[in-house]
Protein backbone atom coordinates (compact mmCIF):
# COMPACT_ATOMS: atom_id res chain seq x y z
CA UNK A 1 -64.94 92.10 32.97
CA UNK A 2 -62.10 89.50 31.77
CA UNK A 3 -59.22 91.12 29.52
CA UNK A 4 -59.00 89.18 26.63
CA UNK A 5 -55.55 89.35 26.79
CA UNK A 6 -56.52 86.62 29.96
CA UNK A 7 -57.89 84.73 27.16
CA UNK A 8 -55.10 84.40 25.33
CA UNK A 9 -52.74 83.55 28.01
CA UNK A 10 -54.83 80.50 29.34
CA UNK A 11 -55.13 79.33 25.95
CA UNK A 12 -51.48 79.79 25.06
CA UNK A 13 -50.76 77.94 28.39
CA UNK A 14 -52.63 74.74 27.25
CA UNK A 15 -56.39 75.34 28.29
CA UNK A 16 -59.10 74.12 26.18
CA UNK A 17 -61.51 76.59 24.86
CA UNK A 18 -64.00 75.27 26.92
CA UNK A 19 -62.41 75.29 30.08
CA UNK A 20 -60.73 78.63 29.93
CA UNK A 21 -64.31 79.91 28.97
CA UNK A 22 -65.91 78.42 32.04
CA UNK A 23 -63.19 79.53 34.53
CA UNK A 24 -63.11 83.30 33.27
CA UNK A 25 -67.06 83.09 32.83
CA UNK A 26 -66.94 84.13 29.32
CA UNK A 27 -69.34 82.12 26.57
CA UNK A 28 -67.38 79.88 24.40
CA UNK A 29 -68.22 81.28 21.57
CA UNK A 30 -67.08 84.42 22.82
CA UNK A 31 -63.47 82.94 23.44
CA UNK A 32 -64.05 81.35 20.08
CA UNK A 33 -64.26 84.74 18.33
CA UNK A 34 -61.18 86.16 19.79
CA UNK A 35 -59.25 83.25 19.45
CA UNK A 36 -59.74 82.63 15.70
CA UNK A 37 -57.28 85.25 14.49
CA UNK A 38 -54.59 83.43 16.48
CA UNK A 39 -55.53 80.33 15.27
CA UNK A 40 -55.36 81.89 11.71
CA UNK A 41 -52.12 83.04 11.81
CA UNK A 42 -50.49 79.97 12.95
CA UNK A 43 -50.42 80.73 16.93
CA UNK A 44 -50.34 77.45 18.51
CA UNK A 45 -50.55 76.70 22.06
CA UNK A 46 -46.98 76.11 24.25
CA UNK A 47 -44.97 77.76 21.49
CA UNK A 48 -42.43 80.24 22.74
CA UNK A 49 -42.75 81.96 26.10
CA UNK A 50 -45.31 85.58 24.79
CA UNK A 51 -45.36 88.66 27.67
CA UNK A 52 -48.61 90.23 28.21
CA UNK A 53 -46.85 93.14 26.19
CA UNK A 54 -46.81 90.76 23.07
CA UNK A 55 -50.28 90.12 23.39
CA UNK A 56 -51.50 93.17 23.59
CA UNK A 57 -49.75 94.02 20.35
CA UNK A 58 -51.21 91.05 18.55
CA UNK A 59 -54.88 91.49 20.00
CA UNK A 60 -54.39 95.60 19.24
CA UNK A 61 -53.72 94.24 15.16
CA UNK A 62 -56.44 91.67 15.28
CA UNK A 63 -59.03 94.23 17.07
CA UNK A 64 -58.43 97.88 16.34
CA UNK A 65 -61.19 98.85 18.22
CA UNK A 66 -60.65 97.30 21.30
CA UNK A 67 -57.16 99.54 21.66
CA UNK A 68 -59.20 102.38 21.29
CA UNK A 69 -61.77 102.43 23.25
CA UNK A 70 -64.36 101.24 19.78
CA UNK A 71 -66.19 103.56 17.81
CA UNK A 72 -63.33 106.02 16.97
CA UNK A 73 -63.16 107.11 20.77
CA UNK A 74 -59.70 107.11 22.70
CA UNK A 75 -59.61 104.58 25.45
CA UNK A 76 -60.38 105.89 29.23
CA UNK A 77 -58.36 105.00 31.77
CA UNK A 78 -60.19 101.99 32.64
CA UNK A 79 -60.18 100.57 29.12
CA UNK A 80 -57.70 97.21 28.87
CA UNK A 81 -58.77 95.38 26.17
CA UNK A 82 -61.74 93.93 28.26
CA UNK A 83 -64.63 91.52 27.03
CA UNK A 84 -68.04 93.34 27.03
CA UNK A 85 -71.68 92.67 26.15
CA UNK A 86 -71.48 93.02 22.59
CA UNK A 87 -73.33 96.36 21.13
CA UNK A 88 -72.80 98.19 17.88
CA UNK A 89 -71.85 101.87 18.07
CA UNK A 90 -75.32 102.87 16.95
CA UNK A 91 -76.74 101.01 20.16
CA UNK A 92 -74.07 103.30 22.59
């Protein structure tokens, strides 16, 4: 699983969609999707230096339920904003 905080950072460093999709072996359209709300609020590549810490406070704003866990659940110990196979609670 690739954090999609990863995604963000190898954007944010430059990468094109494409490439940073191929090298963490996520689809495009997936990096697409949850780099759109960035892109929306005026993020732009090589702007001021961001810690993971930022990110994760951006992404946890952008996509409440990846912070916790999806569905109304609390996160487990394992959860870190990763990228998944997409299901809707009803499929879990």
């Amino acid at each position: 699983m690739v954090g999609i905080t990863e995604i963000y950072v190898h954007w944010y460093a430059g990468r094109s969609k494409s490439a940073l999709a191929a090298s963490l072996g996520v689809d495009r359209e997936t990096a697409r999707k949850y780099l759109a709300p960035a892109e929306a609020s005026g993020v732009i590549p090589g702007g001021p230096p961001m810690t993971e810490a930022d990110w994760a406070g951006l992404i946890e704003g952008w996509f409440p339920a990846s912070s916790t866990g999806g569905c109304g659940t609390s996160p487990g110990p394992s959860s870190t904003n990763t990228v998944t196979t997409s299901r809707t609670c009803s499929e879990r």
